[in-house]
Protein backbone atom coordinates (compact mmCIF):
# COMPACT_ATOMS: atom_id res chain seq x y z
CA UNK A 1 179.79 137.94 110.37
CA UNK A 2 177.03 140.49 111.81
CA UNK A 3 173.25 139.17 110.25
CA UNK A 4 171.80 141.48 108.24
CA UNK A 5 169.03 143.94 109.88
CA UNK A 6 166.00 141.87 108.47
CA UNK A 7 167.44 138.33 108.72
CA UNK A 8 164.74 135.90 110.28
CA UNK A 9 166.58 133.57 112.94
CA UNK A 10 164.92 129.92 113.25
CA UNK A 11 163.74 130.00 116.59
CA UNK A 12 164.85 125.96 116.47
CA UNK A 13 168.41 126.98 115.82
CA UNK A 14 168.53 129.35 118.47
CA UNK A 15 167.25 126.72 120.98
CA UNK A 16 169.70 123.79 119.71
CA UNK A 17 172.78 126.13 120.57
CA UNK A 18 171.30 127.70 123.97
CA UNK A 19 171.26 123.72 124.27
CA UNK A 20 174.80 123.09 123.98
CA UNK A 21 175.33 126.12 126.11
CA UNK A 22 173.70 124.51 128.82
CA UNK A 23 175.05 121.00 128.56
CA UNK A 24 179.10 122.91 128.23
CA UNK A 25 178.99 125.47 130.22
CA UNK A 26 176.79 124.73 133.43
CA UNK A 27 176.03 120.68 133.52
CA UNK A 28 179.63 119.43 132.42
CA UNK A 29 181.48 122.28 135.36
CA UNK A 30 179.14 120.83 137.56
CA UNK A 31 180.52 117.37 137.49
CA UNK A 32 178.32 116.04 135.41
CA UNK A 33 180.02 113.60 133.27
CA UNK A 34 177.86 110.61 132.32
CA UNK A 35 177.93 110.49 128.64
CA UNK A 36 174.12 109.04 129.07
CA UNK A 37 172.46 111.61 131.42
CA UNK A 38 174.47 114.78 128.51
CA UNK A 39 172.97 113.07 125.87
CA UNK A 40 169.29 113.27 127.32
CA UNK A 41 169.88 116.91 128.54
CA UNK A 42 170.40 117.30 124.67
CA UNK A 43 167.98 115.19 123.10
CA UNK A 44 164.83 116.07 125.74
CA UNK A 45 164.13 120.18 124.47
CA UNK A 46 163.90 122.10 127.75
CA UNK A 47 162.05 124.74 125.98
CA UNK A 48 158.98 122.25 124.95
CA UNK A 49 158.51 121.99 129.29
CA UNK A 50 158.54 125.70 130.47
CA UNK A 51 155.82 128.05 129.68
CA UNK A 52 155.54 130.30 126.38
CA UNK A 53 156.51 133.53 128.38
CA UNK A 54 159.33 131.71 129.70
CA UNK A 55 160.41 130.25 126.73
CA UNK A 56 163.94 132.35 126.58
CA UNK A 57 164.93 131.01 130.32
CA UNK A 58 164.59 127.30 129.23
CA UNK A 59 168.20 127.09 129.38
CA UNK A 60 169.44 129.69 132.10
CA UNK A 61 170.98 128.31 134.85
CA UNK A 62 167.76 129.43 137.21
CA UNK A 63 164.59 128.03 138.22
CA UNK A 64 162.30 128.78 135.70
CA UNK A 65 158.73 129.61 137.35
CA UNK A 66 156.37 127.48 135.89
CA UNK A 67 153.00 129.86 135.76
CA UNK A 68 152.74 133.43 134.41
CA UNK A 69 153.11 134.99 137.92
CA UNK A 70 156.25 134.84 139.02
CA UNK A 71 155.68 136.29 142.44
CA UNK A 72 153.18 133.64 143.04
CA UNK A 73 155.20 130.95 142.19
CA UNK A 74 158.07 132.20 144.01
CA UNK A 75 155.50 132.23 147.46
CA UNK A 76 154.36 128.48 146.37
CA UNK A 77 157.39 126.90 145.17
CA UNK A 78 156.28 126.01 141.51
CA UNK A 79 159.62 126.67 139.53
CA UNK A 80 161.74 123.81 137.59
CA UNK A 81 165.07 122.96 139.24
CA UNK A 82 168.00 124.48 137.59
CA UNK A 83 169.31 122.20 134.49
CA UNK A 84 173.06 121.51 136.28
CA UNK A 85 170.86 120.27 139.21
CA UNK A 86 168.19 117.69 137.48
CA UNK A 87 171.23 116.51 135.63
CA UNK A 88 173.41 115.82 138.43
CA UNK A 89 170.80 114.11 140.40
CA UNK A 90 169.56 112.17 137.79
CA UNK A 91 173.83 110.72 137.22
CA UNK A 92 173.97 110.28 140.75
CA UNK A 93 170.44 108.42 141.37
CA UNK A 94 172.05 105.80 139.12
CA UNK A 95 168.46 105.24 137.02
CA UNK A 96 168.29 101.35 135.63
CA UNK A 97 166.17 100.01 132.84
CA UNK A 98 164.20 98.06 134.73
CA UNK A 99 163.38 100.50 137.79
CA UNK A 100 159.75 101.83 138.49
CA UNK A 101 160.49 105.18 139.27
CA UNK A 102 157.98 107.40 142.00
CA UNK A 103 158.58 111.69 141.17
CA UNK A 104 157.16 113.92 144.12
CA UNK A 105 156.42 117.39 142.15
CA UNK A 106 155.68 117.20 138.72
CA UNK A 107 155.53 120.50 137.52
CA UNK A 108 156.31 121.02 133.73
CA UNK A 109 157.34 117.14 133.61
CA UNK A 110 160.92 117.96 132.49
CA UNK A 111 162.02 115.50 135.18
CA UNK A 112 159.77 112.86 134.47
CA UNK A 113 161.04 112.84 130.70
CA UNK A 114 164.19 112.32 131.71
CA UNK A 115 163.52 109.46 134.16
CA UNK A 116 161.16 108.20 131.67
CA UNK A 117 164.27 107.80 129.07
CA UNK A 118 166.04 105.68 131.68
CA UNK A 119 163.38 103.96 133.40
CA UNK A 120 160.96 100.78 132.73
CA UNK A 121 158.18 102.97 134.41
CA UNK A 122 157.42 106.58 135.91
CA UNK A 123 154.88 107.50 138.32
CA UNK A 124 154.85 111.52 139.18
CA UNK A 125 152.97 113.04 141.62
CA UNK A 126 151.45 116.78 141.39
CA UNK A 127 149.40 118.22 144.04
CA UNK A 128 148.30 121.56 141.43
CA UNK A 129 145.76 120.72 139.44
CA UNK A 130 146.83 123.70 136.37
CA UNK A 131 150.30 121.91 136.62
CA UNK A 132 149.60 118.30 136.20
CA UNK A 133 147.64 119.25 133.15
CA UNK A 134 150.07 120.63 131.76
CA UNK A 135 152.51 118.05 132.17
CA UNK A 136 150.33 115.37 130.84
CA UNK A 137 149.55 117.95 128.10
CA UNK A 138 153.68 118.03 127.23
CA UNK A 139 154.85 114.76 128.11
CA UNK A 140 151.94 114.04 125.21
CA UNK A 141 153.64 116.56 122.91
CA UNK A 142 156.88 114.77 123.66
CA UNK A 143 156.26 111.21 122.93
CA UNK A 144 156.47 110.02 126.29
CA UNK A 145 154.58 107.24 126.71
CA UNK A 146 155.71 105.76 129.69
CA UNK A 147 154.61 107.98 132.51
CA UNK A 148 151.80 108.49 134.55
CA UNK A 149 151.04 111.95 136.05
CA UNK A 150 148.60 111.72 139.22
CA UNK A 151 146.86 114.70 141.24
CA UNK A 152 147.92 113.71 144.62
CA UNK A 153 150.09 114.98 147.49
CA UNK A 154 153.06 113.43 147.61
CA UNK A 155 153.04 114.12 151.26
CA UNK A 156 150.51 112.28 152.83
CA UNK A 157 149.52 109.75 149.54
CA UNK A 158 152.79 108.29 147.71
CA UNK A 159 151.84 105.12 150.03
CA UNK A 160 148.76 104.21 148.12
CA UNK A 161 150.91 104.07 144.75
CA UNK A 162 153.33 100.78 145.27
CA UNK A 163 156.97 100.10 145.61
CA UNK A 164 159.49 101.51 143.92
CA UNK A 165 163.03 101.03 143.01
CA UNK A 166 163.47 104.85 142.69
CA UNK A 167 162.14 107.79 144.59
CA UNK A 168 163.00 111.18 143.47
CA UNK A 169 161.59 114.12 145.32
CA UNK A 170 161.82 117.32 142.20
CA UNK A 171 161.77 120.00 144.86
CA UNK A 172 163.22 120.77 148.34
CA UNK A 173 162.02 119.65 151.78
CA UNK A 174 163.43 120.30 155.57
CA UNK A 175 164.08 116.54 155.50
CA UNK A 176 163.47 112.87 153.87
CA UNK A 177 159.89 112.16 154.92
CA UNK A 178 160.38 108.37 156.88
CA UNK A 179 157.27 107.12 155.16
CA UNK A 180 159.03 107.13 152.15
CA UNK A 181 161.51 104.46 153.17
CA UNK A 182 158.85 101.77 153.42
CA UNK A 183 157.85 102.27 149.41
CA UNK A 184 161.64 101.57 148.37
CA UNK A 185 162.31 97.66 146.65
CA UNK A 186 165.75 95.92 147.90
CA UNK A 187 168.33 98.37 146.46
CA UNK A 188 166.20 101.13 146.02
CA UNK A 189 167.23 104.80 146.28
CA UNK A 190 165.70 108.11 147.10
CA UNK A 191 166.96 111.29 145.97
CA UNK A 192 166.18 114.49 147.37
CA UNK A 193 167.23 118.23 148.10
CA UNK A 194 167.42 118.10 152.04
CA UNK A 195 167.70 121.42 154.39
CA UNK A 196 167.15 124.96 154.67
CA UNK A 197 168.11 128.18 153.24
CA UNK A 198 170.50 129.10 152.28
CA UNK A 199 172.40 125.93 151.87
CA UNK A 200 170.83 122.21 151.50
CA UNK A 201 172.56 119.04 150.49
CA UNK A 202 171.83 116.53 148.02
CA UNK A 203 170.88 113.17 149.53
CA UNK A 204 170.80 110.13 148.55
CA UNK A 205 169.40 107.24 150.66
CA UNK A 206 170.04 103.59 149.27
CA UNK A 207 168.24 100.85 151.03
CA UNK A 208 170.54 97.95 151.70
CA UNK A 209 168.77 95.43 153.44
CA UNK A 210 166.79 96.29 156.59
CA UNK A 211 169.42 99.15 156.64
CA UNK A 212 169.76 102.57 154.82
CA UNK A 213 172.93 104.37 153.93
CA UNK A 214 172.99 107.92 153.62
CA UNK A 215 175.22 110.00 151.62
CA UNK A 216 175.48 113.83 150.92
CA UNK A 217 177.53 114.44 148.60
CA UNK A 218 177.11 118.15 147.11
CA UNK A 219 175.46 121.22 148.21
CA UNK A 220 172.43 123.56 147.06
CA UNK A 221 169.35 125.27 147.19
CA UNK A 222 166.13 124.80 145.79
CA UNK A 223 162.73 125.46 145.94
CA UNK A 224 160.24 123.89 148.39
CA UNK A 225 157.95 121.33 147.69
CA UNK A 226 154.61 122.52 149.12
CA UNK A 227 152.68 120.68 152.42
CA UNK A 228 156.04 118.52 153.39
CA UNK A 229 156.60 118.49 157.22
CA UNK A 230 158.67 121.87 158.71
CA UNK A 231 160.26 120.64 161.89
CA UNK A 232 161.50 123.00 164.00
CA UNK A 233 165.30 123.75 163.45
CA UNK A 234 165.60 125.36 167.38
CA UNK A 235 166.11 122.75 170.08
CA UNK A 236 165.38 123.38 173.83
C-alpha cells in the first residue's frame, strides 16, 4: 500500500531495511557466509561512519567518498571500501578474541568498528589529519572503546607501533610492503588489496614460522592507499 502524500518516513527505518539490503543482496552473493561477520554488518550502522551528504550511499555497493569533494577524494584515495568487500575480508582474516589488530587507513573508522567487535585491541593508522578526527569523533559516537586512532603514515611508521597478530591494510597498494612482515606475532595474518587497475586480488599472508604462505583467493579493485611504494610494473 502506496504512503500517503504527507506521511513522514523515520529516517531509522529507512536505514534498518537499506541494512538488510546490503547484508542479502550484496555481502551474502559475495560469499560471505559467517553468521558472525552478517551479524556485525547489521548491528555496526554504516550510515553513523560516512559523511551527512553521503548519508543515502551508506549502503550502496560503492565506495563512498569520505569528504564533501568527491573529485578530490577520488585523486587522493579517501573513499570507504565497498560493504561486500570489508565483509569478506574481515571472514577471511579469521579475527580472534584475543588478537591486537594494526588498520593502515582509517578513514570514517567503519573498519576499525568492525575489527574492534572481534578483536582484544585495535590500532588504526590515518595519515589525514580531517579524517582521523573524524573517526575518533564516530568511533566515540559508537561506543567503541577499544580502538586507538593515530596520525601516522602507515607507510614508513607502523614499525614504531608493536606486534601484531593482525594486519589489515583498508585500502589498495601495488604490493604487501615487506616491512610489514616483521610486525606480525607467530600465526599472524595480513590482509590486503594487492595490484593494479583494473583487477587486484585479495591477499592474505599468514606467518607460519620463519615462513609465510600466501594465498589469493578472490579478485577486485579498490582504492589506493596514499604514499605506499609504486614499483614499476615494466621489466627490461
Amino acid at each position: 500500500m502506496a504512503l500517503p502524500m504527507n506521511a513522514q518516513v523515520n529516517p531509522s527505518d529507512v536505514h534498518a531495511q537499506a541494512r538488510f539490503n546490503m547484508i542479502e543482496q550484496q555481502v551474502r552473493p559475495w560469499n560471505v557466509l559467517d553468521e558472525a561477520v552478517l551479524e556485525l554488518m547489521g548491528k555496526i550502522h554504516r550510515e553513523d561512519f560516512v559523511p551527512p551528504e553521503y548519508a543515502n550511499l551508506a549502503y550502496m555497493d560503492i565506495e563512498v567518498p569520505l569528504k564533501s569533494n568527491a573529485e578530490e577524494c577520488a585523486a587522493k584515495g579517501w573513499h570507504m571500501l565497498a560493504p561486500k568487500i570489508e565483509a569478506r575480508m574481515l571472514q577471511d582474516v579469521k579475527i580472534q578474541p584475543t588478537d591486537r589488530v594494526l588498520e593502515i587507513g582509517t578513514g570514517s573508522g567503519y573498519m576499525a568498528a568492525l575489527l574492534a567487535a572481534q578483536a582484544q585491541e585495535v590500532v588504526t593508522l590515518e595519515i589525514d589529519p580531517e579524517l582521523a578526527e573524524m573517526a575518533r569523533e564516530n568511533l566515540l559516537s559508537a561506543g567503541v572503546k577499544n580502538v586507538e586512532v593515530k596520525l601516522a603514515d602507515g607507510a614508513t611508521n607502523s614499525l614504531a607501533q608493536g606486534m601484531f597478530d593482525v594486519i589489515m591494510l583498508s585500502g589498495s597498494v601495488a604490493q604487501v610492503p615487506e616491512a610489514l612482515f616483521a610486525q606480525l606475532n607467530a600465526g599472524g595474518r595480513i590482509a590486503a588489496i594487492v595490484g593494479h587497475m583494473p583487477v587486484m586480488r585479495f591477499t592474505l599472508v599468514t606467518k607460519n614460522g620463519d615462513n609465510y604462505e600466501v594465498k589469493q583467493p578472490w579478485d577486485t579493485a579498490a582504492s589506493r592507499l596514499v604514499s605506499f611504494e609504486e614499483p614499476s610494473r615494466f621489466s627490461f
